[in-house]
PDB file of N, CA and C in Angstrom:
ATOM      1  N   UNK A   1     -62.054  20.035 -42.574  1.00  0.00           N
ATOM      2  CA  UNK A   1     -62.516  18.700 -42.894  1.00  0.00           C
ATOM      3  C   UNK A   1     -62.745  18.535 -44.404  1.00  0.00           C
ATOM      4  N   UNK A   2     -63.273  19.390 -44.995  1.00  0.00           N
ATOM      5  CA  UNK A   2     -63.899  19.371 -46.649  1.00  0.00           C
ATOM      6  C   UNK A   2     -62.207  19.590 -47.029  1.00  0.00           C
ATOM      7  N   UNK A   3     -61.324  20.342 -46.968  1.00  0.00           N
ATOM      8  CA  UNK A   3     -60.012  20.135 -47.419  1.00  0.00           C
ATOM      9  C   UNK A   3     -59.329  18.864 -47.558  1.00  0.00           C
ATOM     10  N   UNK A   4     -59.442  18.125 -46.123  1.00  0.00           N
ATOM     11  CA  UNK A   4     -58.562  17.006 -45.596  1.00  0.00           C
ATOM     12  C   UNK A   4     -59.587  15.630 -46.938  1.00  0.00           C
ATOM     13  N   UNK A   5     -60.341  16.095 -47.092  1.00  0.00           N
ATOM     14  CA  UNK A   5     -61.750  14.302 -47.941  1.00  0.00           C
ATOM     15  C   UNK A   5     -61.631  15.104 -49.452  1.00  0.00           C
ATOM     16  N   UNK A   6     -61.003  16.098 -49.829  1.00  0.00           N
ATOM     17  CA  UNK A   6     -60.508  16.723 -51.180  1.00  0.00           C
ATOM     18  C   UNK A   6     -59.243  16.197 -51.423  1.00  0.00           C
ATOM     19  N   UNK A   7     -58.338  16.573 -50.418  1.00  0.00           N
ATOM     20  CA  UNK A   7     -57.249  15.721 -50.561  1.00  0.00           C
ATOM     21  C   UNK A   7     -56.880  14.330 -50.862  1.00  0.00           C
ATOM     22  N   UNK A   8     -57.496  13.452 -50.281  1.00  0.00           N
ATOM     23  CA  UNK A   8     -57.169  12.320 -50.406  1.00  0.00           C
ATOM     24  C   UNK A   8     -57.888  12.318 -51.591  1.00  0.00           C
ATOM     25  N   UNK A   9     -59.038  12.684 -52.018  1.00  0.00           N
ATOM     26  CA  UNK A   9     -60.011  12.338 -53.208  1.00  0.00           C
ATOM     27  C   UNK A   9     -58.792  12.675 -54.398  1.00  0.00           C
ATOM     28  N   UNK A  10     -57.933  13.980 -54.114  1.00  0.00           N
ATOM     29  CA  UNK A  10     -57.150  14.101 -55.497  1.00  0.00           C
ATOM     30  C   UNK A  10     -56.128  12.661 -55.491  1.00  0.00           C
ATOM     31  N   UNK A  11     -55.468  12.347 -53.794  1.00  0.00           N
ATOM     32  CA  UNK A  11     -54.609  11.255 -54.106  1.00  0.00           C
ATOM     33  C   UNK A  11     -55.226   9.913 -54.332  1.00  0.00           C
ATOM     34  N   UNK A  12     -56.113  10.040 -54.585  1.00  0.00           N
ATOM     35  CA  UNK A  12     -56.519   8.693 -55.004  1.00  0.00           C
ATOM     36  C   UNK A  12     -56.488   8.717 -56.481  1.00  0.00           C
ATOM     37  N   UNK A  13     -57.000   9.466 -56.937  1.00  0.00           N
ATOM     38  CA  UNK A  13     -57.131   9.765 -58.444  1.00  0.00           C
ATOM     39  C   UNK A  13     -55.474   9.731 -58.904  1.00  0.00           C
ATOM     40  N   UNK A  14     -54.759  10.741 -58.438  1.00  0.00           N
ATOM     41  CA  UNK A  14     -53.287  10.835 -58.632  1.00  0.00           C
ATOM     42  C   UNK A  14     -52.898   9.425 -58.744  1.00  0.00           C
ATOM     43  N   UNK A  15     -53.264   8.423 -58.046  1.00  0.00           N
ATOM     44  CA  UNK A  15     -52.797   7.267 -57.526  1.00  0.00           C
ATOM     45  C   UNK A  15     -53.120   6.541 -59.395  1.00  0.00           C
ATOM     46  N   UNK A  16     -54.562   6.886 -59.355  1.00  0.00           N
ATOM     47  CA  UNK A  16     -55.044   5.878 -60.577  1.00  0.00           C
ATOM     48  C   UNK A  16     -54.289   6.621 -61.753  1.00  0.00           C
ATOM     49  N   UNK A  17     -54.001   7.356 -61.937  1.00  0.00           N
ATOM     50  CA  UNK A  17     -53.375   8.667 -62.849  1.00  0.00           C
ATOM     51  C   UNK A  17     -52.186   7.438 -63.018  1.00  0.00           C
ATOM     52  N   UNK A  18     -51.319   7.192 -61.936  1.00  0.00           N
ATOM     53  CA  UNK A  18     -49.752   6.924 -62.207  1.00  0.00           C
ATOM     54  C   UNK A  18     -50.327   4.876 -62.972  1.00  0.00           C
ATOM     55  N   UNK A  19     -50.795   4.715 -62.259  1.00  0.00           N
ATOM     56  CA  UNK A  19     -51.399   3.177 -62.662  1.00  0.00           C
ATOM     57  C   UNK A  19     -51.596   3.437 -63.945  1.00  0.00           C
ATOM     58  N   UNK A  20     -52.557   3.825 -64.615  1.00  0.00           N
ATOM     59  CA  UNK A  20     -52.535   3.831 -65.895  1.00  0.00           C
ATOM     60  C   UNK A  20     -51.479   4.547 -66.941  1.00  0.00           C
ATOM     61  N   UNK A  21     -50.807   5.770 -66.251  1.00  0.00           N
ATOM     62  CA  UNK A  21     -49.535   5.666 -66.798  1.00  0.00           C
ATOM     63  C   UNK A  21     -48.934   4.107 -67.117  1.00  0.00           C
ATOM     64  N   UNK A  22     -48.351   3.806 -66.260  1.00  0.00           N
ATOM     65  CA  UNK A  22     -47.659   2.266 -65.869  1.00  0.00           C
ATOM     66  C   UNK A  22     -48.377   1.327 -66.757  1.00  0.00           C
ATOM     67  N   UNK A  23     -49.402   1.440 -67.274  1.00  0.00           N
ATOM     68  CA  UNK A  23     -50.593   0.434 -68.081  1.00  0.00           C
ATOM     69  C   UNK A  23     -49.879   0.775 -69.101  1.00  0.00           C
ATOM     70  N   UNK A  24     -50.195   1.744 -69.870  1.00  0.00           N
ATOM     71  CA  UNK A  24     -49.476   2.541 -70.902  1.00  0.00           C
ATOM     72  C   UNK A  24     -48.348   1.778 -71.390  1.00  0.00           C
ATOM     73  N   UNK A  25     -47.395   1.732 -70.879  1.00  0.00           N
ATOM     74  CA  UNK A  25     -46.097   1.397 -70.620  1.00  0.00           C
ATOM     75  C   UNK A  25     -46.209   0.237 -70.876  1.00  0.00           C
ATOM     76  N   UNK A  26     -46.657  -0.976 -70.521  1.00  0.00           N
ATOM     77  CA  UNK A  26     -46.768  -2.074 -70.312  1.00  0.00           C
ATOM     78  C   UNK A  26     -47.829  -2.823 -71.234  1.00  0.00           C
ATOM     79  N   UNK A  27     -48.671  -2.195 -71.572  1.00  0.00           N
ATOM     80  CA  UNK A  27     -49.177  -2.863 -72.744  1.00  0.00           C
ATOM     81  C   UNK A  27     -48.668  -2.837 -74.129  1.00  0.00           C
ATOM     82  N   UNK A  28     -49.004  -3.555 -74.707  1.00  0.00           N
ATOM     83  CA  UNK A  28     -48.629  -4.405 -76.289  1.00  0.00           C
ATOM     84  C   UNK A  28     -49.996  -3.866 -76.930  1.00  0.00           C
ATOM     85  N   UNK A  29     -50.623  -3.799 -76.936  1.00  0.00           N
ATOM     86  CA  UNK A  29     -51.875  -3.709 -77.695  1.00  0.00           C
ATOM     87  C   UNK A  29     -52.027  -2.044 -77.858  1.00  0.00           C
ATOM     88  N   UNK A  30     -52.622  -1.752 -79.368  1.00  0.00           N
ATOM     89  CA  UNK A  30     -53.020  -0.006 -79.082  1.00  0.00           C
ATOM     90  C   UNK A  30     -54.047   0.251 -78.841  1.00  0.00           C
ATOM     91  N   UNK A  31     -55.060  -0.545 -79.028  1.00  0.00           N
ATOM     92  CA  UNK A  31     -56.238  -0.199 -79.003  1.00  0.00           C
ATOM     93  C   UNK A  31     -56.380  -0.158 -77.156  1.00  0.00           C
ATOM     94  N   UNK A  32     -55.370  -0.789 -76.187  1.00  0.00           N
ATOM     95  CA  UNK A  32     -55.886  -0.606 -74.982  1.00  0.00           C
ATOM     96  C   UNK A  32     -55.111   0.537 -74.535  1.00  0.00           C
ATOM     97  N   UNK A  33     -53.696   0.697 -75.390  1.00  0.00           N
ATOM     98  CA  UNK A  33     -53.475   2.260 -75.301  1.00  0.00           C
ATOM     99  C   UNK A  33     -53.871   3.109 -75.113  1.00  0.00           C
ATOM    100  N   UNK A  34     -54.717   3.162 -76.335  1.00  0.00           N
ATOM    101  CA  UNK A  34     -56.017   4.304 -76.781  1.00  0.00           C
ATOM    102  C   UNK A  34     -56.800   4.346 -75.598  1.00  0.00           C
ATOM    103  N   UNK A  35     -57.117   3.468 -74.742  1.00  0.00           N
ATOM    104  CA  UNK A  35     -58.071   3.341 -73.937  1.00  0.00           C
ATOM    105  C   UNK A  35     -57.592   4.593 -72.562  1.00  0.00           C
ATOM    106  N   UNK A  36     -56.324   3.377 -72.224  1.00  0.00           N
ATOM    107  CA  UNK A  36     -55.575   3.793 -71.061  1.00  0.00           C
ATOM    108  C   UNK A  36     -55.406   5.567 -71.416  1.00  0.00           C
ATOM    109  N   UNK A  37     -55.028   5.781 -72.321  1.00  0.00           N
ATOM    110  CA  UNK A  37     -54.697   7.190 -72.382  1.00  0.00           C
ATOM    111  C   UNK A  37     -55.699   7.998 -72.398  1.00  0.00           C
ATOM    112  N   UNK A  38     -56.805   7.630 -72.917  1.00  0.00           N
ATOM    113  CA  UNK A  38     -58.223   8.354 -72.295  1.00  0.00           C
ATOM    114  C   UNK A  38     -58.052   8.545 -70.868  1.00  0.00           C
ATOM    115  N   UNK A  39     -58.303   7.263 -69.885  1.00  0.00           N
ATOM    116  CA  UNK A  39     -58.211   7.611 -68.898  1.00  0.00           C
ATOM    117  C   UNK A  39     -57.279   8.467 -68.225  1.00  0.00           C
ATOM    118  N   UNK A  40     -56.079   8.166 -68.297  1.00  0.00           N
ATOM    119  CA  UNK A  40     -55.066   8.710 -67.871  1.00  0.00           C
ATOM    120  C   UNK A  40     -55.923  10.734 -68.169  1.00  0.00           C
ATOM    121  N   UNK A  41     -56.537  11.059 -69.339  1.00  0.00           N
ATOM    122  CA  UNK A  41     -56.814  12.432 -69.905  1.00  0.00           C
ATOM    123  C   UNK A  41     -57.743  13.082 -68.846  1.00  0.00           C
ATOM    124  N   UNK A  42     -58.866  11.710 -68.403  1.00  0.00           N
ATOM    125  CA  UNK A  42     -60.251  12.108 -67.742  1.00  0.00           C
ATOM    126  C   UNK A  42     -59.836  12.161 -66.494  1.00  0.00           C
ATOM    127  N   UNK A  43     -58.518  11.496 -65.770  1.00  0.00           N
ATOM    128  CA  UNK A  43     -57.473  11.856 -64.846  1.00  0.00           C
ATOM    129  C   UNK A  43     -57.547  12.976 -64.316  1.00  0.00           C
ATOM    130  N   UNK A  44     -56.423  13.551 -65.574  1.00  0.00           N
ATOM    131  CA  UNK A  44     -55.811  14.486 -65.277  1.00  0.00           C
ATOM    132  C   UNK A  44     -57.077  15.933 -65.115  1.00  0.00           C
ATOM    133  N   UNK A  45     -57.740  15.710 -66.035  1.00  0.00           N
ATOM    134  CA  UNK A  45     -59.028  16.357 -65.806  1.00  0.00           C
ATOM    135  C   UNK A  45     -59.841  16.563 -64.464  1.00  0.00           C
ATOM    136  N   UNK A  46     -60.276  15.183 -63.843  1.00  0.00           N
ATOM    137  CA  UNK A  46     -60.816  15.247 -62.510  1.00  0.00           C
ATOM    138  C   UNK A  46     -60.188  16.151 -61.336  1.00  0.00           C
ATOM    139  N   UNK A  47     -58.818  15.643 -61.280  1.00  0.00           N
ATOM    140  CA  UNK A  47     -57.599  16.276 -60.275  1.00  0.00           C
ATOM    141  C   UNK A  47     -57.948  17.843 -60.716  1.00  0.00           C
ATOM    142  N   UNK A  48     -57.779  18.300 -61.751  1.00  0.00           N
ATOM    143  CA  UNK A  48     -58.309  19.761 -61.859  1.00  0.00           C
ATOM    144  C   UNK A  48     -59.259  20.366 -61.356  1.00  0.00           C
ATOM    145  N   UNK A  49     -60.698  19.876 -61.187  1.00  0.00           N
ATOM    146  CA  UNK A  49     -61.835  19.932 -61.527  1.00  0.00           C
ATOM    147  C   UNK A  49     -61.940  19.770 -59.623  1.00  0.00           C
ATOM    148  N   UNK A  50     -61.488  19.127 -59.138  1.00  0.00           N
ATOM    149  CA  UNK A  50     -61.543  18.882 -57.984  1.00  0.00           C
ATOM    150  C   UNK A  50     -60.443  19.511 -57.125  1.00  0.00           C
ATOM    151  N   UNK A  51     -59.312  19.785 -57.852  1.00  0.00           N
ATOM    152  CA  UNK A  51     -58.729  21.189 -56.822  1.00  0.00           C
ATOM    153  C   UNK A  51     -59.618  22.634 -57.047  1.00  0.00           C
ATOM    154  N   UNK A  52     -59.992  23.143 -57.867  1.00  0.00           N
ATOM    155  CA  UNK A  52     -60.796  23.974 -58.462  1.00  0.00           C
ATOM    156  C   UNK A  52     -62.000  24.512 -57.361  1.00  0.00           C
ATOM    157  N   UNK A  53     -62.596  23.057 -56.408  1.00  0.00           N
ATOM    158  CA  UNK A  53     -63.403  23.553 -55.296  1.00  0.00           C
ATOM    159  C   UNK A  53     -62.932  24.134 -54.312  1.00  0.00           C
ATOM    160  N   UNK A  54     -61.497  24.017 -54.145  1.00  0.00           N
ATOM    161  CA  UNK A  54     -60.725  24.144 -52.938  1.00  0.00           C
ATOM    162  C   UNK A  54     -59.856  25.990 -53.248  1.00  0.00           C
ATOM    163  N   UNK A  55     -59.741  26.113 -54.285  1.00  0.00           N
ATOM    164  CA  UNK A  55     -59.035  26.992 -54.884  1.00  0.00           C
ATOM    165  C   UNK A  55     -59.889  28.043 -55.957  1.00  0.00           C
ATOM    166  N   UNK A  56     -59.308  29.313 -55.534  1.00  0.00           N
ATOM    167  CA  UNK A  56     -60.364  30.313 -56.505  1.00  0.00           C
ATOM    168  C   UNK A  56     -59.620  30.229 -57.742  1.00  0.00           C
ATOM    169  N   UNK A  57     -60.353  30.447 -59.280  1.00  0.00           N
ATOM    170  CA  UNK A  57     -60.202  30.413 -60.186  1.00  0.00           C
ATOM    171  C   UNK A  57     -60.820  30.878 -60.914  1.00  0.00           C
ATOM    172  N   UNK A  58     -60.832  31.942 -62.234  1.00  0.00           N
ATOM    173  CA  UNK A  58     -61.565  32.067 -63.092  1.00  0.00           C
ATOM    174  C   UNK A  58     -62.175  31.245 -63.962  1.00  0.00           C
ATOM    175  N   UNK A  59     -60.712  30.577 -64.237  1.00  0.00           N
ATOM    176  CA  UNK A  59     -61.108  29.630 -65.827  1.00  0.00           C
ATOM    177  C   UNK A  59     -61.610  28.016 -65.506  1.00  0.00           C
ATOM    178  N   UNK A  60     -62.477  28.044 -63.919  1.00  0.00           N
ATOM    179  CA  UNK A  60     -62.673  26.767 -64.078  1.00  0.00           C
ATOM    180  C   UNK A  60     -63.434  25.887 -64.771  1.00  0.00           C
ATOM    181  N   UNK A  61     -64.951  26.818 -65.273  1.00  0.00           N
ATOM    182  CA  UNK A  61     -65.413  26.240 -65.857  1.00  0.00           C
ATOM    183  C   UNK A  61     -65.071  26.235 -67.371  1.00  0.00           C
ATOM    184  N   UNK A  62     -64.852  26.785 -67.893  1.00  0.00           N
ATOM    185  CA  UNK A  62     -63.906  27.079 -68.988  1.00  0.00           C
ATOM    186  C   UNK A  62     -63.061  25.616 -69.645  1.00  0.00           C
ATOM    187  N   UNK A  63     -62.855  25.297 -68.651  1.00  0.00           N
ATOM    188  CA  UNK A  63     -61.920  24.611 -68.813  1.00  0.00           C
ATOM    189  C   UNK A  63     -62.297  23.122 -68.934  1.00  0.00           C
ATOM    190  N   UNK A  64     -63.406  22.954 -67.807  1.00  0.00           N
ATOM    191  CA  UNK A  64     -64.647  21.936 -67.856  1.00  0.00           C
ATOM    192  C   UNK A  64     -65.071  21.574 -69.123  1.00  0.00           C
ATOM    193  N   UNK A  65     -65.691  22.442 -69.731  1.00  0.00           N
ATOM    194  CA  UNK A  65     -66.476  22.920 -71.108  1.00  0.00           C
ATOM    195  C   UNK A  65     -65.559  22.370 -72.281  1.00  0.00           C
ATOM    196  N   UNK A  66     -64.418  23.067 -71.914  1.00  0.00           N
ATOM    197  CA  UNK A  66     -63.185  22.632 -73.638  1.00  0.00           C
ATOM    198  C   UNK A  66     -62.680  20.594 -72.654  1.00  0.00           C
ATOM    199  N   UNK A  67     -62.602  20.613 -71.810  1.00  0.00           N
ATOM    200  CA  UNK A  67     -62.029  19.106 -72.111  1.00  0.00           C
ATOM    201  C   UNK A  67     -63.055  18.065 -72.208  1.00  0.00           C
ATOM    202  N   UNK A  68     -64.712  18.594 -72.302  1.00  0.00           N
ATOM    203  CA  UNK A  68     -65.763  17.999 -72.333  1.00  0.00           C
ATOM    204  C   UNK A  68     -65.847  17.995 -73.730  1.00  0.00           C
ATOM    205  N   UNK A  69     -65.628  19.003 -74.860  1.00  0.00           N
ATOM    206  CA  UNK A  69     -65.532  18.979 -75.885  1.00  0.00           C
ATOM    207  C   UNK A  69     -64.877  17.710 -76.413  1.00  0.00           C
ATOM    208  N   UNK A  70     -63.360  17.922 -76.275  1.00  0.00           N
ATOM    209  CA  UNK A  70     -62.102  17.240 -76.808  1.00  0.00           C
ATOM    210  C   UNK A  70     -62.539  15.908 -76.170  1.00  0.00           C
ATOM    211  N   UNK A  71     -62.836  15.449 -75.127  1.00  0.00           N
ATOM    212  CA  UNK A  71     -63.218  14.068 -74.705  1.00  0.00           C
ATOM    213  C   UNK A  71     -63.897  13.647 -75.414  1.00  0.00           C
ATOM    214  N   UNK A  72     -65.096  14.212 -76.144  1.00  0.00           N
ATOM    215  CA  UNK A  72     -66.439  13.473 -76.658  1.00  0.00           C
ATOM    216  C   UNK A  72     -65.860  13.168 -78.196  1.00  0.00           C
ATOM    217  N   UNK A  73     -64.935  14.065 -78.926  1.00  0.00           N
ATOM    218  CA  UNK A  73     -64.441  14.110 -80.346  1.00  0.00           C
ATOM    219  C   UNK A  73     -63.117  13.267 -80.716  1.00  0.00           C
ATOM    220  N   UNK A  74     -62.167  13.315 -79.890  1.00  0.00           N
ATOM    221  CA  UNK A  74     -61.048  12.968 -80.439  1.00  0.00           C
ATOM    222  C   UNK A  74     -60.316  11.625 -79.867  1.00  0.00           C
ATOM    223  N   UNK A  75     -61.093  11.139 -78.656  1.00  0.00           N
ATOM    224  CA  UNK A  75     -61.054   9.847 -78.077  1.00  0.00           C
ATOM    225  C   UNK A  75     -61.966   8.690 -79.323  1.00  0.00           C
ATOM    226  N   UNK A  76     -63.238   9.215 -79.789  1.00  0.00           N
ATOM    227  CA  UNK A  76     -63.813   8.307 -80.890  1.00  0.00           C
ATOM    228  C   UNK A  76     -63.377   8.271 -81.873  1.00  0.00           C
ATOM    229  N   UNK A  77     -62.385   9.410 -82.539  1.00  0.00           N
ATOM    230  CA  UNK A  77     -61.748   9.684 -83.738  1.00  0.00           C
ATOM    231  C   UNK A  77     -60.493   8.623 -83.538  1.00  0.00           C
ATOM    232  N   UNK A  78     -60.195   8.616 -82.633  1.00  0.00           N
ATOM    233  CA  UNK A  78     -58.578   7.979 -82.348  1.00  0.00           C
ATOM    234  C   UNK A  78     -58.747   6.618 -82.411  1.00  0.00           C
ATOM    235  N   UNK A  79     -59.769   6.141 -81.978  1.00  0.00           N
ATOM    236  CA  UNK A  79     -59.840   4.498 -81.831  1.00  0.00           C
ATOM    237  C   UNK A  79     -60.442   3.918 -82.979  1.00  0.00           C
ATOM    238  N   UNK A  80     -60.911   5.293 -83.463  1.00  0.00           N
ATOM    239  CA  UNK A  80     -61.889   4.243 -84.609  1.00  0.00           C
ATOM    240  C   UNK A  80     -60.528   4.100 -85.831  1.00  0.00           C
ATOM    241  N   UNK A  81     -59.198   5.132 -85.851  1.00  0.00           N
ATOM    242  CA  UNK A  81     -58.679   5.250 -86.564  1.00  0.00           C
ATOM    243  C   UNK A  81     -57.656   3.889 -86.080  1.00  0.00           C
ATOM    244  N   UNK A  82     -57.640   3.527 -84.818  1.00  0.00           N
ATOM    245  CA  UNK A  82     -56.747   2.592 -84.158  1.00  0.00           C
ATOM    246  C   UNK A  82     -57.492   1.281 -84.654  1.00  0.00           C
ATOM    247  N   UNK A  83     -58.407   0.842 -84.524  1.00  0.00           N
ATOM    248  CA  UNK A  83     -59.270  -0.315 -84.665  1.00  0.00           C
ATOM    249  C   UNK A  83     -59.242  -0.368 -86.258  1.00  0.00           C
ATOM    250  N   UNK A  84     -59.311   0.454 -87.349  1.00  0.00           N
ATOM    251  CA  UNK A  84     -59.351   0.397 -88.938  1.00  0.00           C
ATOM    252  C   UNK A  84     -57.741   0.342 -89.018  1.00  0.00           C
ATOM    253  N   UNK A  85     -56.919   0.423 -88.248  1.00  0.00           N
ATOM    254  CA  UNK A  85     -55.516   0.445 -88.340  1.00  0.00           C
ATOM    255  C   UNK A  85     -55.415   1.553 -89.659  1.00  0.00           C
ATOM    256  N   UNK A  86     -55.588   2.459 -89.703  1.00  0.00           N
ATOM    257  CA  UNK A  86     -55.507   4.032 -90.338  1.00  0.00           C
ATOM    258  C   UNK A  86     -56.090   3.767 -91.829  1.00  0.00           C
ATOM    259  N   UNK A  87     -56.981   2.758 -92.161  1.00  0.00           N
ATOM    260  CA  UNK A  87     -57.368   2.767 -93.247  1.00  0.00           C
ATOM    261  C   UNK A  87     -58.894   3.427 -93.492  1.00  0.00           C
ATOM    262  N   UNK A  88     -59.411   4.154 -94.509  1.00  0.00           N
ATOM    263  CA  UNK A  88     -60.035   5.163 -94.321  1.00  0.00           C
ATOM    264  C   UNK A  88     -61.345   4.587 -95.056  1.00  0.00           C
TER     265      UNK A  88
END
């Protein structure tokens, strides 16, 4: 049962994963780029993070830790550089 409500939990996410791909794609604007591609990151992240219960692993938390890093630093670096349109 905890397998079968993991599963769908990754395809749902998978689901929002490909949507904001497709956003990506389809928007004109960068700054919602910037956005979408966060998500699309915190995505691909979750789906990890949530096979990880189902599956033995060393490096799970590891791995937690470094994309908790890179989320908090380089998503604010990117937009603020997107929104000043690269002027410093």
């Amino acid at each position: 049962m905890f397998e079968t409500i993991i599963s769908a939990c990754m395809i749902v996410m998978a689901l929002a994963l490909l949507v904001g791909l497709g956003a990506v794609i389809w928007t004109k604007d960068e700054l919602s780029r910037a956005v979408i591609a966060d998500l699309v990151f915190y995505a691909m992240i979750a789906i990890y993070l949530v096979w990880t219960l189902v599956t033995d692993t060393m490096i799970g938390y590891d791995v937690a830790i470094l994309a908790a890093l890179v989320c908090g630093v380089i998503p604010t670096i990117s937009m603020a550089r997107i929104i000043t349109r690269g002027r410093r």
